[in-house]
Protein backbone atom coordinates (compact mmCIF):
# COMPACT_ATOMS: atom_id res chain seq x y z
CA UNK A 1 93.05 199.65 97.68
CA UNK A 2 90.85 201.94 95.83
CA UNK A 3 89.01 201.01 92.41
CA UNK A 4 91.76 203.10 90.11
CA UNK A 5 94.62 202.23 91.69
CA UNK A 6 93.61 198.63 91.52
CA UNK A 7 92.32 199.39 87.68
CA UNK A 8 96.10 200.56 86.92
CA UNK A 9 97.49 197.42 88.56
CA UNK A 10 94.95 195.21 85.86
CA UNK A 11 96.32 197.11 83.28
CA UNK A 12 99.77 196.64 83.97
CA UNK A 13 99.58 193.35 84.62
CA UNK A 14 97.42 192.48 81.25
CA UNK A 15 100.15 194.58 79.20
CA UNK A 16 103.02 192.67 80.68
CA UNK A 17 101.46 188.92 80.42
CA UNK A 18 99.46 189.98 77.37
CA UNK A 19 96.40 187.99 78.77
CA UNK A 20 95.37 187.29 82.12
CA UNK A 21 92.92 184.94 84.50
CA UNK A 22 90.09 186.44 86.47
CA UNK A 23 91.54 184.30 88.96
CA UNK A 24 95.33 185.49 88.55
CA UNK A 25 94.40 188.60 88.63
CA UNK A 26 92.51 187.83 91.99
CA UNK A 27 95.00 186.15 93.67
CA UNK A 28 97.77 189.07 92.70
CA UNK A 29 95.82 191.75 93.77
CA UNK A 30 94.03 190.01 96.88
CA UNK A 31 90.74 190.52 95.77
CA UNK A 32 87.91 188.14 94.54
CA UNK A 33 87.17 187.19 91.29
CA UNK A 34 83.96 188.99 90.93
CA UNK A 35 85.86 192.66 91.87
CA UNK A 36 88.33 191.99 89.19
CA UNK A 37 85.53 191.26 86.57
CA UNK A 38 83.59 194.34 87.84
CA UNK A 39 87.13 196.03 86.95
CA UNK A 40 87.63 194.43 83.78
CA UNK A 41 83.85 195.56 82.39
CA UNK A 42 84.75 198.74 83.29
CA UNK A 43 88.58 199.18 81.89
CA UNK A 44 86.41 197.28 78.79
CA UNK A 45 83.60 200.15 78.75
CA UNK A 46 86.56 202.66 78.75
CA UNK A 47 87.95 201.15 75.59
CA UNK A 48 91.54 200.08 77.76
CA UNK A 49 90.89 195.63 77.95
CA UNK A 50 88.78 193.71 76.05
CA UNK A 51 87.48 190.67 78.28
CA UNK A 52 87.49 187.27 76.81
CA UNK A 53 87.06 184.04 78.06
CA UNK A 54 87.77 183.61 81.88
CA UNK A 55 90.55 186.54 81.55
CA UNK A 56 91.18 190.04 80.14
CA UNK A 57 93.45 190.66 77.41
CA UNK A 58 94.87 194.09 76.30
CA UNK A 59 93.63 195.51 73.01
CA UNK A 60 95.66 195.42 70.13
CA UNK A 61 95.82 198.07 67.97
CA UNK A 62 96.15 197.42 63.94
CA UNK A 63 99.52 198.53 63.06
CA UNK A 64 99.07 198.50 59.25
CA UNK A 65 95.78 201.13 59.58
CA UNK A 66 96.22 204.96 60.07
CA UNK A 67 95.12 205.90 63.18
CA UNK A 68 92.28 208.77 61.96
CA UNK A 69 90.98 206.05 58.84
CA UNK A 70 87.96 205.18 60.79
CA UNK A 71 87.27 209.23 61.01
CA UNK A 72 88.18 209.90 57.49
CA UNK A 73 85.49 207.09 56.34
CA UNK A 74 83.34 208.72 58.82
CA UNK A 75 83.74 212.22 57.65
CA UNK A 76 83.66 211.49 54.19
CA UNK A 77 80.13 209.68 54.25
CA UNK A 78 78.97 212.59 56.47
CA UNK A 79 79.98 214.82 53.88
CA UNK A 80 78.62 212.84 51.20
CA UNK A 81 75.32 212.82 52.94
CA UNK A 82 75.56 216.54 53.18
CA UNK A 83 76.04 217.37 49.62
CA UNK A 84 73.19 215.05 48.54
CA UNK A 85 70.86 216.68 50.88
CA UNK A 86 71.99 220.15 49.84
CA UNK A 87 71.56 219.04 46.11
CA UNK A 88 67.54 218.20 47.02
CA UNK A 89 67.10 221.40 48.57
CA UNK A 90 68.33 223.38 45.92
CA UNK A 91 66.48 221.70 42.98
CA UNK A 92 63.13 222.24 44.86
């Protein structure tokens, strides 16, 4: 079983049971413990799981936040930033 196809299976399996054991996950796929953490850190680096405790659980979105807010706040400081440095440059 390759790494992605065994990455998809973690991710189904954490979606469906909405948190799952290092060990569970070991004993489903047939692989040790320590391959399905090495899996988890990476689905985790990707942004897909977060890990917790002994297990991986899948991240939950906020439903009540726009998806682009985090941008917008982003872009609007950036901007923000960029008028007030274009403000000291001109008044020099």
């Amino acid at each position: 079983m390759t790494n992605n196809h065994r990455q998809k299976q973690i991710l189904s399996l954490v979606k469906e049971y909405q948190f799952c054991k290092y060990s569970f996950l070991a004993d489903k796929l047939y692989v040790s413990s320590a391959t399905v953490r090495r899996d988890a850190q990476e689905l985790e680096t990707r942004g897909l799981v977060k890990r917790v405790l002994n297990g991986v659980s899948p991240i939950v979105e906020p439903k009540d936040v726009a998806a682009d807010y985090s941008v917008s706040i982003n872009l609007e400081r950036k901007l923000q930033e960029q008028v007030s440095h274009f403000g000291k440059i001109k008044k020099s």
